[in-house]
N, C-alpha and C. Protein backbone atom coordinates (compact mmCIF):
# COMPACT_ATOMS: atom_id res chain seq x y z
N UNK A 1 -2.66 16.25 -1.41
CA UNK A 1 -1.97 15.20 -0.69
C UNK A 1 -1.10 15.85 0.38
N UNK A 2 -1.23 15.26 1.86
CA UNK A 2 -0.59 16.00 2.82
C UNK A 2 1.34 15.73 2.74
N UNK A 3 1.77 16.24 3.25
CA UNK A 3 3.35 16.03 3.02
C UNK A 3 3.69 15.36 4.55
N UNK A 4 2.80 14.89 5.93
CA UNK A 4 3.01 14.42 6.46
C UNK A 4 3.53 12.78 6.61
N UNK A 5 4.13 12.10 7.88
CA UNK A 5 4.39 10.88 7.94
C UNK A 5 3.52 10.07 7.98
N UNK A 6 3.16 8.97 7.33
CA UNK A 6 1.86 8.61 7.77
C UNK A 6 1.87 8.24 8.83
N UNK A 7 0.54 7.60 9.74
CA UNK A 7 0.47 7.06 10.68
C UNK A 7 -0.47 5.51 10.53
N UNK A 8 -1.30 5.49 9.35
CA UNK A 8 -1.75 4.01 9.05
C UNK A 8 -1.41 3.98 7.68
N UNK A 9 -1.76 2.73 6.99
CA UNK A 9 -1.72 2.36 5.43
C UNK A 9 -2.63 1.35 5.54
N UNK A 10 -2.88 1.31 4.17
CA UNK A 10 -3.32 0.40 4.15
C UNK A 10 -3.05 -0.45 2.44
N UNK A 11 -3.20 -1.91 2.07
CA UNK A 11 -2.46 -2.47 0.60
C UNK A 11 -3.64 -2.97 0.68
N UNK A 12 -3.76 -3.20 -0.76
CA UNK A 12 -4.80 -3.92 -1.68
C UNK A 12 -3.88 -4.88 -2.65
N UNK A 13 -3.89 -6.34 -2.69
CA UNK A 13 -2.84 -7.12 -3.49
C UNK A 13 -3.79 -7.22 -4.77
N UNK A 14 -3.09 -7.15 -5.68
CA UNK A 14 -3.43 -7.84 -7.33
C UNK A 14 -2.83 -9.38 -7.80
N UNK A 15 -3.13 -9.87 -8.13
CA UNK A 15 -2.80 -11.37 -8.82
C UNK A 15 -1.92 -11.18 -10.19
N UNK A 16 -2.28 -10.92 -11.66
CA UNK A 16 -2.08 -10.62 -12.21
C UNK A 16 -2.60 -9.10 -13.30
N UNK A 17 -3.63 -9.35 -12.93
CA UNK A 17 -4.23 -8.06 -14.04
C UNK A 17 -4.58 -7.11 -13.67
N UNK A 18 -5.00 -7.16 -12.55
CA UNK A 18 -4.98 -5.76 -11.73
C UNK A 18 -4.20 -5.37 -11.11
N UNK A 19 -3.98 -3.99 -10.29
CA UNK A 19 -2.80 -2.97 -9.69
C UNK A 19 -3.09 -3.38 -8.44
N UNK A 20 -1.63 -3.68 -7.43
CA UNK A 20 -1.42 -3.78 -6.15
C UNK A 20 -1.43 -2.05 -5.99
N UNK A 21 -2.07 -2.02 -4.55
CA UNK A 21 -2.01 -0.60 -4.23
C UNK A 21 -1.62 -0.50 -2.39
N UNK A 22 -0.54 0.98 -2.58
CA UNK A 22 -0.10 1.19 -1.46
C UNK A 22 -1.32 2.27 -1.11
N UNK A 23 -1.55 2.52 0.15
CA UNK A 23 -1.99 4.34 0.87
C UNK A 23 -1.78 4.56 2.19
N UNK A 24 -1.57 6.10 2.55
CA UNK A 24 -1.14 5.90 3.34
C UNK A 24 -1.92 7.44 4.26
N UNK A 25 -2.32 7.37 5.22
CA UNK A 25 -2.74 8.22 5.66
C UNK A 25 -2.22 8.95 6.96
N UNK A 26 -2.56 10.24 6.85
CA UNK A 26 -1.11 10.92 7.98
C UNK A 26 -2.61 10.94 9.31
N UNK A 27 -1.98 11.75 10.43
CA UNK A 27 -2.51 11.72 11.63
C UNK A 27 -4.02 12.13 11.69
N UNK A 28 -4.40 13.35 10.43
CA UNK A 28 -5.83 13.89 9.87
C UNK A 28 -6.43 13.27 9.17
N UNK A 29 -6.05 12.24 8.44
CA UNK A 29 -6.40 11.03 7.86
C UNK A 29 -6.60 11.62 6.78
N UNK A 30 -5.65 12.13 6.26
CA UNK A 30 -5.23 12.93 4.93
C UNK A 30 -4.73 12.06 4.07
N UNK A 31 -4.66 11.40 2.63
CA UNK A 31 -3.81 10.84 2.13
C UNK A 31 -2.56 11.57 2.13
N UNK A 32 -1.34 10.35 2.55
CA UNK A 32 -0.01 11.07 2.15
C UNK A 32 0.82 10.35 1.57
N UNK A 33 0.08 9.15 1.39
CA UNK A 33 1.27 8.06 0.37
C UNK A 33 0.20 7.46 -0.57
N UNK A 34 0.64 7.54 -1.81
CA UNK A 34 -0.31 6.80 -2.83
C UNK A 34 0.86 5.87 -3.91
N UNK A 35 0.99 4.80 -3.91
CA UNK A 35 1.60 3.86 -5.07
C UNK A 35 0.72 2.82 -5.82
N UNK A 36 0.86 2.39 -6.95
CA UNK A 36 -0.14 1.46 -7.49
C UNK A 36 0.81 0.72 -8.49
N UNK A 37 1.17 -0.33 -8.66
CA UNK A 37 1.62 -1.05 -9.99
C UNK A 37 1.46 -2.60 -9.68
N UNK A 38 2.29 -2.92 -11.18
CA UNK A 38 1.90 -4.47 -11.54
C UNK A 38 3.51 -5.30 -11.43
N UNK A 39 3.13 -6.28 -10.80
CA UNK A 39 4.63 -6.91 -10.49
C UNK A 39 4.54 -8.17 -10.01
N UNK A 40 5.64 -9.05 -9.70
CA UNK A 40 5.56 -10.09 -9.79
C UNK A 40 5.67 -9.79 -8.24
N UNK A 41 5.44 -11.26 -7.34
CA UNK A 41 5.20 -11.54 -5.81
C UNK A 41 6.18 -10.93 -5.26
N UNK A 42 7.76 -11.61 -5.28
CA UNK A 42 8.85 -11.05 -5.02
C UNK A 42 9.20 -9.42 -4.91
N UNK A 43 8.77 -8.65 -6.29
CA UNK A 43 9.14 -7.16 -6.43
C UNK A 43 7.52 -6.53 -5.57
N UNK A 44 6.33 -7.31 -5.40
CA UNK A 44 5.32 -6.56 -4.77
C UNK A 44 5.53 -6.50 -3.51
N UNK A 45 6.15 -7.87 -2.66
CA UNK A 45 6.98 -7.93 -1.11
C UNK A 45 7.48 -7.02 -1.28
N UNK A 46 8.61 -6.60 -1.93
CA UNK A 46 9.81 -5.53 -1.43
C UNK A 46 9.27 -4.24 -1.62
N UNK A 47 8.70 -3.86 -2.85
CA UNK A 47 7.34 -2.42 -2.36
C UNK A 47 6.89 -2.19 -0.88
N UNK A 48 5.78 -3.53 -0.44
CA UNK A 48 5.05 -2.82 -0.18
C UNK A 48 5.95 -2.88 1.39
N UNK A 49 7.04 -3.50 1.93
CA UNK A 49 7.87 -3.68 2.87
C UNK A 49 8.55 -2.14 2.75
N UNK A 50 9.19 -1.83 1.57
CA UNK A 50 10.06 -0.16 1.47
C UNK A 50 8.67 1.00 1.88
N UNK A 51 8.00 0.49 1.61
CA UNK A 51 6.73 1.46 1.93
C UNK A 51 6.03 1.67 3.17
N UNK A 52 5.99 0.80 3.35
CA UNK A 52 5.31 0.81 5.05
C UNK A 52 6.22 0.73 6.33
N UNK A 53 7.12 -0.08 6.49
CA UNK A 53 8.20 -0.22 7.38
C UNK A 53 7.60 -0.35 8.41
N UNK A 54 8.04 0.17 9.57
CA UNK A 54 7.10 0.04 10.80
C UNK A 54 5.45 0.64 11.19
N UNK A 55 4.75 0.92 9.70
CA UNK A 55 3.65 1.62 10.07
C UNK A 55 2.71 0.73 10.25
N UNK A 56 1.20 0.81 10.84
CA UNK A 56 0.83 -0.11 11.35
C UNK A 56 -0.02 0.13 9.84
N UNK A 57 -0.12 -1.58 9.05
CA UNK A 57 -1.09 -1.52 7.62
C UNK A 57 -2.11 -2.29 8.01
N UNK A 58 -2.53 -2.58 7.27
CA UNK A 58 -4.02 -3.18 6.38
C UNK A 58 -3.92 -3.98 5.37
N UNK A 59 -4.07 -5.42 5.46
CA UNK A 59 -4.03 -5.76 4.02
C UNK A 59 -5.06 -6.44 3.36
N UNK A 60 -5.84 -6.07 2.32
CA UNK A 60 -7.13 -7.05 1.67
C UNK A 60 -6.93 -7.61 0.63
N UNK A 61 -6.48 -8.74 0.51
CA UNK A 61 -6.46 -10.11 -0.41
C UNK A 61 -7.59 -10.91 -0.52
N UNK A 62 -8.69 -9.93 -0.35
CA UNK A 62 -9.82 -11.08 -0.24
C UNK A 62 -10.73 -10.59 -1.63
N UNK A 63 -10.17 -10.52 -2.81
CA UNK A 63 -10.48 -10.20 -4.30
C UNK A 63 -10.94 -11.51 -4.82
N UNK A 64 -11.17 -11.63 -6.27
CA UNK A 64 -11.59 -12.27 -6.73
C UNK A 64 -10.46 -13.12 -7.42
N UNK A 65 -9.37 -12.66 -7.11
CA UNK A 65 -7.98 -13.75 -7.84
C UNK A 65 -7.92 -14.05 -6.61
């Protein structure tokens, strides 16, 4: 895992039973941010907001929940 800033991300949302996931990839398109857990709407907003901040993301909600 690179120790750089990233420069994209990208989130994957979960509903209930599966893991919301952060990543984040630096300028080599190296992973440099990896998070994954289970949480309610409210605590998954404020993740994935502390996580990304101004980076430009990705988000796919287009799962089966």
């Amino acid at each position: 895992m690179s120790n750089e800033k990233p420069v994209a991300m990208g989130c994957d949302l979960a509903k209930s039973v599966d893991h919301s996931v952060v990543i984040g990839l630096d300028s080599n398109g190296i992973t440099c941010y990896y998070d994954r857990w289970q949480s309610d709407w409210n605590q998954t907003l404020r993740r994935i907001k502390e996580a990304v901040g101004d980076t430009a993301c990705y988000i796919d909600a287009t799962g089966v929940g």
